[in-house]
Protein backbone atom coordinates (compact mmCIF):
# COMPACT_ATOMS: atom_id res chain seq x y z
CA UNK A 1 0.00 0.00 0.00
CA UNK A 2 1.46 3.53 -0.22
CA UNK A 3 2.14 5.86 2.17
CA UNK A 4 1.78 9.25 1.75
CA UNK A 5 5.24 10.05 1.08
CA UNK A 6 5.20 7.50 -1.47
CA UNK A 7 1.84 8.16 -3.17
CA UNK A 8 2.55 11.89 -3.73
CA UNK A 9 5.71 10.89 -5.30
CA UNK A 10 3.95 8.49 -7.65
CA UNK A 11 1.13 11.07 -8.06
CA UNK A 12 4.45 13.59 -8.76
CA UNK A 13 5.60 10.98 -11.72
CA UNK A 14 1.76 10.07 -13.20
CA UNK A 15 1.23 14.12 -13.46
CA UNK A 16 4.93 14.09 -15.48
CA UNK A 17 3.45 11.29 -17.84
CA UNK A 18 0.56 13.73 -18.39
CA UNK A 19 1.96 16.03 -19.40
CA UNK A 20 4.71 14.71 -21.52
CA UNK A 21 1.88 12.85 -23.38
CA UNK A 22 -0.62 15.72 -24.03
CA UNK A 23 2.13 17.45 -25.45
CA UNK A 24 2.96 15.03 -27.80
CA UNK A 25 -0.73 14.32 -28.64
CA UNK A 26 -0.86 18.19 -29.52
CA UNK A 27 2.23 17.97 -31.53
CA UNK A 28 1.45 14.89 -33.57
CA UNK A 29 -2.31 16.38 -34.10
CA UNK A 30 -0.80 19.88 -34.93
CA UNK A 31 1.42 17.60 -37.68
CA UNK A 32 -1.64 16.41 -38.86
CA UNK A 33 0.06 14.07 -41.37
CA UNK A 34 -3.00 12.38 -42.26
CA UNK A 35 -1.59 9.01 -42.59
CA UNK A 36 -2.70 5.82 -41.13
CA UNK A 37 0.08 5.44 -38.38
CA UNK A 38 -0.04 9.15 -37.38
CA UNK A 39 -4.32 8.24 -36.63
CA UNK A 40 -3.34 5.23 -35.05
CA UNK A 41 -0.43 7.08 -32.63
CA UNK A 42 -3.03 9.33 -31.60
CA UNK A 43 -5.47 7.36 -30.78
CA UNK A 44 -2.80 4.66 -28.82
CA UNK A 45 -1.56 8.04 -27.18
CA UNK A 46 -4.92 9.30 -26.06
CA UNK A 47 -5.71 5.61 -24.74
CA UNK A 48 -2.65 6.20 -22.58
CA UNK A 49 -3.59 9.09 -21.36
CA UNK A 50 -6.91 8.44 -20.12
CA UNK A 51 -5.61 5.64 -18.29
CA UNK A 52 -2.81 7.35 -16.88
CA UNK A 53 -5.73 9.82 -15.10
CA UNK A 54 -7.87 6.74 -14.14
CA UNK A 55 -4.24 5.87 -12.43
CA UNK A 56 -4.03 9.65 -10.98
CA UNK A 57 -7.35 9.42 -9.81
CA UNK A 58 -7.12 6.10 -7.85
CA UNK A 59 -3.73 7.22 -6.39
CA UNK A 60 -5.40 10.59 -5.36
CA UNK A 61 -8.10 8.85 -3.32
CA UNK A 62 -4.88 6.20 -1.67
CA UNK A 63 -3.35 9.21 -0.45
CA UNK A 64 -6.08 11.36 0.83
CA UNK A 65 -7.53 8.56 2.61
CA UNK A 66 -4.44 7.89 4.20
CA UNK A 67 -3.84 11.20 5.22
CA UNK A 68 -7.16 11.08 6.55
CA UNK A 69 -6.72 7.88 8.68
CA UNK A 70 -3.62 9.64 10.16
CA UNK A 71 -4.97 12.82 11.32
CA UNK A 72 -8.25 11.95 12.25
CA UNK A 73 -8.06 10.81 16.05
């Protein structure tokens, strides 16, 4: 399970993954090449990213609750 420490660095590194991968979405769809592959990347990329939020998301709600369970007395 993570502790706090360790979820907010994971959260730290899933947030980097973000946005490294939005900005490449944005750069490949600004290319706009129009061929197969480049449709394909994009859509493999945007794949990744919602999943990387679903992973943000879960990790968000490990932490808080933990932080929760640790100051509530």
């Amino acid at each position: 399970m993570l502790n706090s420490a360790n979820g907010r660095q994971e959260l730290d590194r899933v947030n980097m993954f973000i946005r490294a991968l939005s900005d490449e979405v944005a750069q490949t769809q600004a290319q706009n090449t129009g061929s197969e592959f480049s449709k394909t990347l994009t859509i493999e990329m945007e794949e990744a990213l919602y999943e990387l939020r679903l992973r943000k998301l879960l990790i968000s709600a490990l932490v808080d609750s933990d932080v929760d369970k640790n100051t509530s007395h």
